[in-house]
C-alpha atoms as a PDB file:
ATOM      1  CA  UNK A   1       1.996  18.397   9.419  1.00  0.00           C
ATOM      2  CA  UNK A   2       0.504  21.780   8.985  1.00  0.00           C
ATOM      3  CA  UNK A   3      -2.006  22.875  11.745  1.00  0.00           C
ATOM      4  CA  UNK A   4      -4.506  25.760  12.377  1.00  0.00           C
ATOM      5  CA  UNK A   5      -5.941  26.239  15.745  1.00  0.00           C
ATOM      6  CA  UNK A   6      -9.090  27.740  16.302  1.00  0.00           C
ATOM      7  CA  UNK A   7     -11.575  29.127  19.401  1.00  0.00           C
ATOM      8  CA  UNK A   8     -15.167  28.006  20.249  1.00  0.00           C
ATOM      9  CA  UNK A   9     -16.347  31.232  18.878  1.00  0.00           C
ATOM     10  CA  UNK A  10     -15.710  30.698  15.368  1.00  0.00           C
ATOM     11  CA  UNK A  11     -17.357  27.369  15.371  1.00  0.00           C
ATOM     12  CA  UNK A  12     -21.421  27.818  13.784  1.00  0.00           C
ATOM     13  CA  UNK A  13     -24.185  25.806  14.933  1.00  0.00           C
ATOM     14  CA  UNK A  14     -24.061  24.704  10.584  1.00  0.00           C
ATOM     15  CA  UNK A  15     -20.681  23.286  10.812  1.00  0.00           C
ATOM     16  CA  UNK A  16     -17.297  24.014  10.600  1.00  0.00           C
ATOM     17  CA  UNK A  17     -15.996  26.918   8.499  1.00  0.00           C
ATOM     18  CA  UNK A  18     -14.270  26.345   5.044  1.00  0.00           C
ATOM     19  CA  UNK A  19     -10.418  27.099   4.469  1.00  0.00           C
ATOM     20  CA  UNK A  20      -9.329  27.982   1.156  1.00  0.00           C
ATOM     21  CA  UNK A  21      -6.977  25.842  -0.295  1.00  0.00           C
ATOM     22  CA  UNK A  22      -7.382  22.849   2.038  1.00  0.00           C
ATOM     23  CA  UNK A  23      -9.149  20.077   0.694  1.00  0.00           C
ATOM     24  CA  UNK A  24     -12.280  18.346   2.607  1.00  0.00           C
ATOM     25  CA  UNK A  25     -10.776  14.663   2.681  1.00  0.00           C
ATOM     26  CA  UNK A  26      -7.652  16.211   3.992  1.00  0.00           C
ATOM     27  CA  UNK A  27      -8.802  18.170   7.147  1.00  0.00           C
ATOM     28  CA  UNK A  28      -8.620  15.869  10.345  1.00  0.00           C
ATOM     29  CA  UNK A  29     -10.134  17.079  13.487  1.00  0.00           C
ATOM     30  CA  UNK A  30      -8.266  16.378  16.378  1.00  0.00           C
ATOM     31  CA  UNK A  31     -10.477  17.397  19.268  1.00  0.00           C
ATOM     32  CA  UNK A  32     -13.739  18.440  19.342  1.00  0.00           C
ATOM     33  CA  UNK A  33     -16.301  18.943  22.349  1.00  0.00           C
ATOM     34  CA  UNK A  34     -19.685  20.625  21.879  1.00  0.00           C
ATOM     35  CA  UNK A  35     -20.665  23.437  24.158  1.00  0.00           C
ATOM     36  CA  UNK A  36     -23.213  22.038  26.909  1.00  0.00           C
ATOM     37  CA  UNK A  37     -26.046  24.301  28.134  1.00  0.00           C
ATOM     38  CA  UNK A  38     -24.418  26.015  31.284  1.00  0.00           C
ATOM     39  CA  UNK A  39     -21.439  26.130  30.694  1.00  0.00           C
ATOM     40  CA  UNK A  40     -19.391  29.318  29.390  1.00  0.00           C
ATOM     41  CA  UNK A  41     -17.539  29.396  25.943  1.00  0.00           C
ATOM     42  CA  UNK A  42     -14.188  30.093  28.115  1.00  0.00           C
ATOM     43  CA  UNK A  43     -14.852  25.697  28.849  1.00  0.00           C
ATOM     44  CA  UNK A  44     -14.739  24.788  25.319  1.00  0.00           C
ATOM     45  CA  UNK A  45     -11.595  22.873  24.313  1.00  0.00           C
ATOM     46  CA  UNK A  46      -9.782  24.093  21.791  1.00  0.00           C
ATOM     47  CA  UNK A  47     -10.744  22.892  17.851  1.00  0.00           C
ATOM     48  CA  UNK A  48      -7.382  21.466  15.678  1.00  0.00           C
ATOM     49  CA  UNK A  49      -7.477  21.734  12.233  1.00  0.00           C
ATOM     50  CA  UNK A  50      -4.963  19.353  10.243  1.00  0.00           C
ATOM     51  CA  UNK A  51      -3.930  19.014   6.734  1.00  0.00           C
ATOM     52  CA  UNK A  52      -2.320  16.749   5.259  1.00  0.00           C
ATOM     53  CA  UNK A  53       1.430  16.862   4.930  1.00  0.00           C
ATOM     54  CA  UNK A  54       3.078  19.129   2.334  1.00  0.00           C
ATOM     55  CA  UNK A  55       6.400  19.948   1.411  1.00  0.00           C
ATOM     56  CA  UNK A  56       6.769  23.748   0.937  1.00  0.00           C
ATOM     57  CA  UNK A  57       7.345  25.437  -2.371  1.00  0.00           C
ATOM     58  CA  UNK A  58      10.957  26.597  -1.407  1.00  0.00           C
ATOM     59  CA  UNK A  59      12.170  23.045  -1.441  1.00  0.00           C
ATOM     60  CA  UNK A  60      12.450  22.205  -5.717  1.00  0.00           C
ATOM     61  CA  UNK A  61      13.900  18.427  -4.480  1.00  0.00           C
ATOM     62  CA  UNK A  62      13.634  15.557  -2.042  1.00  0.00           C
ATOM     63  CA  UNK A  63      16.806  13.208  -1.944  1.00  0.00           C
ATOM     64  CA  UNK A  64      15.699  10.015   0.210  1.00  0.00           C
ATOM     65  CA  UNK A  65      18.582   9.101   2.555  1.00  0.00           C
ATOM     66  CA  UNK A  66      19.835   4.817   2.913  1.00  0.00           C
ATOM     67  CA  UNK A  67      17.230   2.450   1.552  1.00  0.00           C
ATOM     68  CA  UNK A  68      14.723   5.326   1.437  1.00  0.00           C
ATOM     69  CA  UNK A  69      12.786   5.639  -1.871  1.00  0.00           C
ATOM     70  CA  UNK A  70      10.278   7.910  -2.921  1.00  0.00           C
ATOM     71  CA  UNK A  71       7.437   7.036  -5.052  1.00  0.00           C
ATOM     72  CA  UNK A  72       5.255   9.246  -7.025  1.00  0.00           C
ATOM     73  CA  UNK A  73       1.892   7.391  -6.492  1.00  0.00           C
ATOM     74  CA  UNK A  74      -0.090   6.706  -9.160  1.00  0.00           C
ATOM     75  CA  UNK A  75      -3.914   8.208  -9.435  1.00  0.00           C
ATOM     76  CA  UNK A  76      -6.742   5.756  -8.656  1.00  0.00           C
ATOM     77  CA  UNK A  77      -8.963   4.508 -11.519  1.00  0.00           C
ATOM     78  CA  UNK A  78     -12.181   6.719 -11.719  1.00  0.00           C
ATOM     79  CA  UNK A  79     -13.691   3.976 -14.268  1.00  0.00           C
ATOM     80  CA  UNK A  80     -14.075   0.497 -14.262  1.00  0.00           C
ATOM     81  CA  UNK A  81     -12.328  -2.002 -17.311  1.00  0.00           C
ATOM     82  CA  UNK A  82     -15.876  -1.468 -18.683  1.00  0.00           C
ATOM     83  CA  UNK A  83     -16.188   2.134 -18.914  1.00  0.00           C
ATOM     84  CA  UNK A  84     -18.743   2.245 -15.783  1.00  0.00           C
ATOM     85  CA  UNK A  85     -17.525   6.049 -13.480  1.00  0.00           C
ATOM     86  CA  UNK A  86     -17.325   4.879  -9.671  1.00  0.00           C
ATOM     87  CA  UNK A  87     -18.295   6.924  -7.005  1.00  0.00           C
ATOM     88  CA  UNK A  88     -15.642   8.553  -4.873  1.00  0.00           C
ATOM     89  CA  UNK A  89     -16.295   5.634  -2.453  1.00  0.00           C
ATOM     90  CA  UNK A  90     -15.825   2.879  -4.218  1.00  0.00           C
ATOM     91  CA  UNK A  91     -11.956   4.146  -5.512  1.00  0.00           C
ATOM     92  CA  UNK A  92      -9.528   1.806  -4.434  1.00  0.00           C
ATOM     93  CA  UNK A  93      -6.337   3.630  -2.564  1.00  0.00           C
ATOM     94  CA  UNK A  94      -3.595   2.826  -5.032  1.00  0.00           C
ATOM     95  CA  UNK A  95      -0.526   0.193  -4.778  1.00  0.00           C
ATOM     96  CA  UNK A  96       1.411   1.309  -8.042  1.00  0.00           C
ATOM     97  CA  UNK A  97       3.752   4.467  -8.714  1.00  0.00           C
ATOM     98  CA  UNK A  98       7.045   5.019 -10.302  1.00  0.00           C
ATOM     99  CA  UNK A  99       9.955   5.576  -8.613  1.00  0.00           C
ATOM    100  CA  UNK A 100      11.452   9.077  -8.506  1.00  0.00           C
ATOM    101  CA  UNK A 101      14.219   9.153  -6.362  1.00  0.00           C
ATOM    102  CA  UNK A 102      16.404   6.673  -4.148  1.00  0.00           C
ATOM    103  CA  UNK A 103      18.345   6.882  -1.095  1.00  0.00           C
ATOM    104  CA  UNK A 104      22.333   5.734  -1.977  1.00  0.00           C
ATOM    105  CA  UNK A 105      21.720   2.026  -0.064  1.00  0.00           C
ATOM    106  CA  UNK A 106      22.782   0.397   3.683  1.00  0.00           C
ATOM    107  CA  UNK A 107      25.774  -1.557   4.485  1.00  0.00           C
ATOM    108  CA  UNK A 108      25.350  -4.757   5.780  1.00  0.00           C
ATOM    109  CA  UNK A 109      28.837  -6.285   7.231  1.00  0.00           C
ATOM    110  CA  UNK A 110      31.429  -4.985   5.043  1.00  0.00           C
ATOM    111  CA  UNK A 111      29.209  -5.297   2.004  1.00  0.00           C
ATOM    112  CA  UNK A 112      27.519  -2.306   0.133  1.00  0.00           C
ATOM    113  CA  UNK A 113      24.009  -2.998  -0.608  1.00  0.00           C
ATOM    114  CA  UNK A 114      22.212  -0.725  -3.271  1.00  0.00           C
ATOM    115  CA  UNK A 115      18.774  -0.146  -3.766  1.00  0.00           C
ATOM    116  CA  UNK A 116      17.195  -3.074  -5.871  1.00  0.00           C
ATOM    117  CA  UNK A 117      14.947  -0.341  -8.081  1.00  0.00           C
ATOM    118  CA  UNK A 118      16.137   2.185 -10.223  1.00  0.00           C
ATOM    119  CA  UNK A 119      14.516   5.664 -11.574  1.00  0.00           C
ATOM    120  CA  UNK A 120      11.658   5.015 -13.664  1.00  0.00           C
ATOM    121  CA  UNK A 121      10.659   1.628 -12.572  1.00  0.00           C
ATOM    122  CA  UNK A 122       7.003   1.307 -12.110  1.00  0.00           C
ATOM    123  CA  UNK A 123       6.438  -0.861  -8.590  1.00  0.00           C
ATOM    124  CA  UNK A 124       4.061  -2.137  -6.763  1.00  0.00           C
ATOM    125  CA  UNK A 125       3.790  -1.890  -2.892  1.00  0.00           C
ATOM    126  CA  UNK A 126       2.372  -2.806   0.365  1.00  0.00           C
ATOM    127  CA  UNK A 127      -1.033  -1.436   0.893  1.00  0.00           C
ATOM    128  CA  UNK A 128      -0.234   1.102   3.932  1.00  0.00           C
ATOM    129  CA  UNK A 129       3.777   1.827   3.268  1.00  0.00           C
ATOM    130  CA  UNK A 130       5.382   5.127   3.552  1.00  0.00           C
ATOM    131  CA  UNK A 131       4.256   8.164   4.437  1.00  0.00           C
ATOM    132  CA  UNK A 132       2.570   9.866   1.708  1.00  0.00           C
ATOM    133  CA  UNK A 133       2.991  13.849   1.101  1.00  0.00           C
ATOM    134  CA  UNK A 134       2.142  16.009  -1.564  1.00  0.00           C
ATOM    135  CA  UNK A 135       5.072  17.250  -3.943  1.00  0.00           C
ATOM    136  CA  UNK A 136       5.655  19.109  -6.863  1.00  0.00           C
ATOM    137  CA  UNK A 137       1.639  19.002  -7.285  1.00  0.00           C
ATOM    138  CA  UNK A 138       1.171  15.534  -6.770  1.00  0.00           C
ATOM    139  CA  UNK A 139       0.909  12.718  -4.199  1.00  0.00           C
ATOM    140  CA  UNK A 140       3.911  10.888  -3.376  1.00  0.00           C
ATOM    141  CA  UNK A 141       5.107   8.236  -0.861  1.00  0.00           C
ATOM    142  CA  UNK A 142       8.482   7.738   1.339  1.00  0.00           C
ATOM    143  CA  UNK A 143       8.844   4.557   2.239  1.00  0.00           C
ATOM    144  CA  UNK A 144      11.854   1.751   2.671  1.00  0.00           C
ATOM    145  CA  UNK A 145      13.286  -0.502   0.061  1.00  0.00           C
ATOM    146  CA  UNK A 146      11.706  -3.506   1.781  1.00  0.00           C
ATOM    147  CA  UNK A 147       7.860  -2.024   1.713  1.00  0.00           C
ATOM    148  CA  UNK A 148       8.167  -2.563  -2.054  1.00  0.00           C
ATOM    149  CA  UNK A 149       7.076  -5.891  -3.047  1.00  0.00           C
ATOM    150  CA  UNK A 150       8.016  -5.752  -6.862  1.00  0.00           C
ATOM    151  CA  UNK A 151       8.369  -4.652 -10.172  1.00  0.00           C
ATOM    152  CA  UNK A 152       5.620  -4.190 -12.624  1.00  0.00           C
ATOM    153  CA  UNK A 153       6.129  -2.863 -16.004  1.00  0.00           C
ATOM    154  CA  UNK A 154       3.050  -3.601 -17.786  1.00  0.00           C
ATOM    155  CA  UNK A 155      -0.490  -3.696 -15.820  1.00  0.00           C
ATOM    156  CA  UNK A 156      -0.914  -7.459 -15.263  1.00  0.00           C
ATOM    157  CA  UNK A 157       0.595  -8.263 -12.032  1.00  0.00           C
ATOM    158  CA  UNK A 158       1.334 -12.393 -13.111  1.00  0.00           C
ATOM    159  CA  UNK A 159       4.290 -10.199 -14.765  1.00  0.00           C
ATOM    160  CA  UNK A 160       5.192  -8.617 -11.510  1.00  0.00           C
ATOM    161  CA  UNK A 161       9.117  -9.095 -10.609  1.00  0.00           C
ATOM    162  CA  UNK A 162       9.183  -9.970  -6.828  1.00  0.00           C
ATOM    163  CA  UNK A 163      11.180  -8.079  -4.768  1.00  0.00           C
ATOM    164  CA  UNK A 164      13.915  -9.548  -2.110  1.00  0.00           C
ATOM    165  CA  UNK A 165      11.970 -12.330  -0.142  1.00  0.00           C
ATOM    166  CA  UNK A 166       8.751 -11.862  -1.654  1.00  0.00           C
ATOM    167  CA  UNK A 167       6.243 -14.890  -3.770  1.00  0.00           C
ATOM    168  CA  UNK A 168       3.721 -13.943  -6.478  1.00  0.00           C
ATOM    169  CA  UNK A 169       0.824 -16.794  -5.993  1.00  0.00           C
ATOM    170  CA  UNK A 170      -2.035 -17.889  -8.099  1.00  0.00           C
ATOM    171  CA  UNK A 171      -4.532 -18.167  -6.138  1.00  0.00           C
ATOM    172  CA  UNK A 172      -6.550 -21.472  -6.164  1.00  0.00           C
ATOM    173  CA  UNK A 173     -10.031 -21.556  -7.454  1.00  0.00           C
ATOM    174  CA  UNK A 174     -12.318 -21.885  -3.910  1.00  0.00           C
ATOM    175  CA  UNK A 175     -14.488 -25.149  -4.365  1.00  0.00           C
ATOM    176  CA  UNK A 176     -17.662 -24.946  -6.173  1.00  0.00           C
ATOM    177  CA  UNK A 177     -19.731 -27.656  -4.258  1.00  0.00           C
ATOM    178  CA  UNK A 178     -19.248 -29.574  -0.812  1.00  0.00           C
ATOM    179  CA  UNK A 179     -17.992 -32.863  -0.362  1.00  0.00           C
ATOM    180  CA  UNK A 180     -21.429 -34.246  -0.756  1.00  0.00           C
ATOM    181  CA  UNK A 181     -22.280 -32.520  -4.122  1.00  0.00           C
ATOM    182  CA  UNK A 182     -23.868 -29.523  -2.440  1.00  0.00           C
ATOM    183  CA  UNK A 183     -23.744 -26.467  -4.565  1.00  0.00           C
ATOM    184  CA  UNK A 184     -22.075 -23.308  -2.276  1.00  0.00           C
ATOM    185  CA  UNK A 185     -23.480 -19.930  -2.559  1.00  0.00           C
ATOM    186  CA  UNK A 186     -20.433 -17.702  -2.982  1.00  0.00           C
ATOM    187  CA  UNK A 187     -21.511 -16.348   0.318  1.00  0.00           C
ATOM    188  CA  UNK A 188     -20.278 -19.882   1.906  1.00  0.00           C
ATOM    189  CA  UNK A 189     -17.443 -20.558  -0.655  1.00  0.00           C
ATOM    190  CA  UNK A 190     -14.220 -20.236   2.189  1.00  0.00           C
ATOM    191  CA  UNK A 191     -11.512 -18.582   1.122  1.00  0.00           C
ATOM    192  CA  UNK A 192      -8.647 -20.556  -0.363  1.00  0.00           C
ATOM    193  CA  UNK A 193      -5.053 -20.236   1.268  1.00  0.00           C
ATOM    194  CA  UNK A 194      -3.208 -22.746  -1.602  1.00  0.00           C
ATOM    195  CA  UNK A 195      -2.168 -21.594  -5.180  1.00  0.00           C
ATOM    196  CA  UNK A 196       0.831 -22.227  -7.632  1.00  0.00           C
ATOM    197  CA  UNK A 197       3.871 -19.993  -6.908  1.00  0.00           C
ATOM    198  CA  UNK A 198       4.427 -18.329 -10.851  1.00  0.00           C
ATOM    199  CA  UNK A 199       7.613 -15.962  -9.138  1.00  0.00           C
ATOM    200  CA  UNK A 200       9.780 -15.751  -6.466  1.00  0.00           C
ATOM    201  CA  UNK A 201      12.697 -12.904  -5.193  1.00  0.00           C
ATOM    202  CA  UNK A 202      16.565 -13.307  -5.265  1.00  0.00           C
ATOM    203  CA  UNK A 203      15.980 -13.981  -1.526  1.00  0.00           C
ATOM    204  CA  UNK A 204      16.729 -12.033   1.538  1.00  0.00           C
ATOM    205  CA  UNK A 205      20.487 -11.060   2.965  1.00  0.00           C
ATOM    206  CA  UNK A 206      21.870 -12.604   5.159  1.00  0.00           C
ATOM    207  CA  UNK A 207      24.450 -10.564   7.812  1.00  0.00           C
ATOM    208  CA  UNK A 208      27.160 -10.689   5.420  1.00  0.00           C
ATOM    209  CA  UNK A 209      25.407  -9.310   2.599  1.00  0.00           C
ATOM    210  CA  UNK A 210      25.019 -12.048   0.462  1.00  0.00           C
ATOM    211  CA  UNK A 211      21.200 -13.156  -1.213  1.00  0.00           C
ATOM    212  CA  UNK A 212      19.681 -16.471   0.460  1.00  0.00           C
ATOM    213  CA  UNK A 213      17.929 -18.484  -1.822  1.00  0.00           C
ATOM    214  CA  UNK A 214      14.178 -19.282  -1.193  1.00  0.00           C
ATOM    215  CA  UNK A 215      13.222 -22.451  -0.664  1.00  0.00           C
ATOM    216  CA  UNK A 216      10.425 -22.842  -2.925  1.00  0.00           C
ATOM    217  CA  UNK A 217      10.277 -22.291  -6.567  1.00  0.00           C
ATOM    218  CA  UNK A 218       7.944 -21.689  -9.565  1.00  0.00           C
ATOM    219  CA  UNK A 219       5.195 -23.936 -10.241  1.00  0.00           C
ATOM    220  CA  UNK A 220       5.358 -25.247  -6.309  1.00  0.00           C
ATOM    221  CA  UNK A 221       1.891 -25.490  -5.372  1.00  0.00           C
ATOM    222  CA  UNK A 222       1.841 -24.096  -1.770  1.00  0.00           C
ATOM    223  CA  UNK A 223       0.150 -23.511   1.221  1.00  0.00           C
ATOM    224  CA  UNK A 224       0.342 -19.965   3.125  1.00  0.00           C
ATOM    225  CA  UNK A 225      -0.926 -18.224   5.982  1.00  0.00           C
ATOM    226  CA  UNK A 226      -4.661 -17.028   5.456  1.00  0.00           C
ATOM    227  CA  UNK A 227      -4.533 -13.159   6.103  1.00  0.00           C
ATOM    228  CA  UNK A 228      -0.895 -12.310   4.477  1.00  0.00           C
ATOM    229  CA  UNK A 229       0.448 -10.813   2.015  1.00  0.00           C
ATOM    230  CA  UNK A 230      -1.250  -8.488  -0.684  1.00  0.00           C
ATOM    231  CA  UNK A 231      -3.863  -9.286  -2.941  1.00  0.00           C
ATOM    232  CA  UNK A 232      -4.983  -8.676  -6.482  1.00  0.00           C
ATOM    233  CA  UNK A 233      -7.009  -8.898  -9.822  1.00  0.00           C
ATOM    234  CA  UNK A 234      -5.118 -10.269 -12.598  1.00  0.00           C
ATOM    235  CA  UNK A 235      -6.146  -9.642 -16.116  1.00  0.00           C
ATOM    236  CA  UNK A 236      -7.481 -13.074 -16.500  1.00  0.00           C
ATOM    237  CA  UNK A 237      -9.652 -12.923 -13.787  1.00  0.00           C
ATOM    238  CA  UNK A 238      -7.871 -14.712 -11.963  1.00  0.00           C
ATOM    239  CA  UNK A 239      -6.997 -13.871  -8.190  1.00  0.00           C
ATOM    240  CA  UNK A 240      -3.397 -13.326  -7.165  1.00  0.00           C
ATOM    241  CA  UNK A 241      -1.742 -12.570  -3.729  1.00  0.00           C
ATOM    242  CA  UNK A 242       2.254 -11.688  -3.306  1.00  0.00           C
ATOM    243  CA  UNK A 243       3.993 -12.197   0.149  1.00  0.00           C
ATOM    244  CA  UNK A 244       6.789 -13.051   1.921  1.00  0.00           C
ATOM    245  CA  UNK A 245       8.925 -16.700   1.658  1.00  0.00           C
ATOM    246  CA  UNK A 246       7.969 -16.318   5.851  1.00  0.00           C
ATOM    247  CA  UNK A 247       4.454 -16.591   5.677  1.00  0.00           C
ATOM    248  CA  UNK A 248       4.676 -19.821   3.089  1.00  0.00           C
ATOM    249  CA  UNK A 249       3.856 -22.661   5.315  1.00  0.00           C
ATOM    250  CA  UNK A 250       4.169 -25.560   3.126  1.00  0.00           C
ATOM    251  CA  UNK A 251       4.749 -27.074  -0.520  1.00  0.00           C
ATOM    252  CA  UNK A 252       1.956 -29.611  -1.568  1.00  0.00           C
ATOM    253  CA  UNK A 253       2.538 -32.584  -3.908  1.00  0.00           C
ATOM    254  CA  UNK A 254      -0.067 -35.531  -4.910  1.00  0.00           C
END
């Protein structure tokens, strides 16, 4: 992480000065005090400037190292399906890149595990994985094998390929009206945690190695914890959510 340091003096009762080159959403400000009446500038803890993290020119490649793989991330949508421009703060933070590099795999037991993506895939992965840094001009993330939660080649993610232990879930519609014929205000709709399972992973290792199969399947309608898992828009509206086999908590039949 590159850092500047600077004194109390060259701090301006408009703000803080600009650095050329650094972005404003990258600059982090690690400690910061204001200068009370009384008391001398000499008192004033020091100001920490931080960017964010960039790999220097001199280095032309990154090779990640065991189930490392690096992502290049890809940019967030500055329009809406219907041509509408969002502001800056409405930009979702990105789940998708393509894969650029991967580490050469782990051993578990006496078996040789590679990694389960290859160069050019397009993936999808958990919201706050990695550690992102800037390369070659553009963001990218480090993260592990198991942060990635599957493979997407097109953009509708009922297509996505789980990865390892993971579940793609349709979502259930919430319920419209109450019991008692009450219509609910979406407000007061609760959240549903059931849906139909469309995909599932080649299950997780076990300590030889070898894949475990999960114990539910597609079309299993199933019940799962409330707050797991990630979460999206599919092309048809509808909502879907992937997570782990773990945090499925039971399969429903009438």
């Amino acid at each position: 992480m590159a850092a500047a340091q600077l004194t109390a003096t060259s701090v301006s009762s408009r703000g803080l000065p600009t650095f050329e080159g650094l972005r404003p959403s990258a600059i982090k400000i690690a400690a910061f005090a204001p200068l009370k009446q009384g008391l001398s500038q000499r008192c004033f803890r020091p100001l920490v400037v931080k960017a964010a993290t960039v790999v220097a020119p001199k280095y032309t490649t990154i090779t990640p190292l065991a189930d490392r793989v690096l992502i290049k991330i890809k940019e967030a949508e500055e329009k809406t399906s219907g041509g509408i421009l969002l502001p800056s703060t409405a930009l979702s933070k990105p789940q998708y890149g393509e894969v650029v590099a991967v580490g050469e795999g782990r051993t578990i037991g006496k078996s040789k595990i590679e990694i389960g993506v290859k160069t050019g895939s397009q993936v999808v992965y958990s919201k706050y994985a990695g550690t992102e840094l800037e390369f070659n001009g553009s963001n990218h993330l480090l993260m592990k094998e198991d942060d990635i939660v599957g493979i997407l080649e097109t953009d509708d993610i009922k297509e996505l390929k789980p990865m390892n232990e993971r579940v793609l879930i349709k979502v259930a519609e919430a319920e419209q009206t109450t019991a008692g014929g009450l219509l609910l205000t979406e407000a007061s709709k609760e959240k549903p945690s059931v849906g139909s399972v469309i995909a599932v992973g080649p299950g997780p290792l076990d300590e030889e190695g070898n894949r475990k199969p999960l114990s539910v399947s597609p079309g299993n309608t199933v019940m799962y914890s409330k707050y797991a898992g990630n979460e999206f828009k599919g092309k048809d509206g509808s909502d879907y959510i992937v997570l782990r086999s773990s945090d499925v908590m039971a399969v429903l039949s009438s």
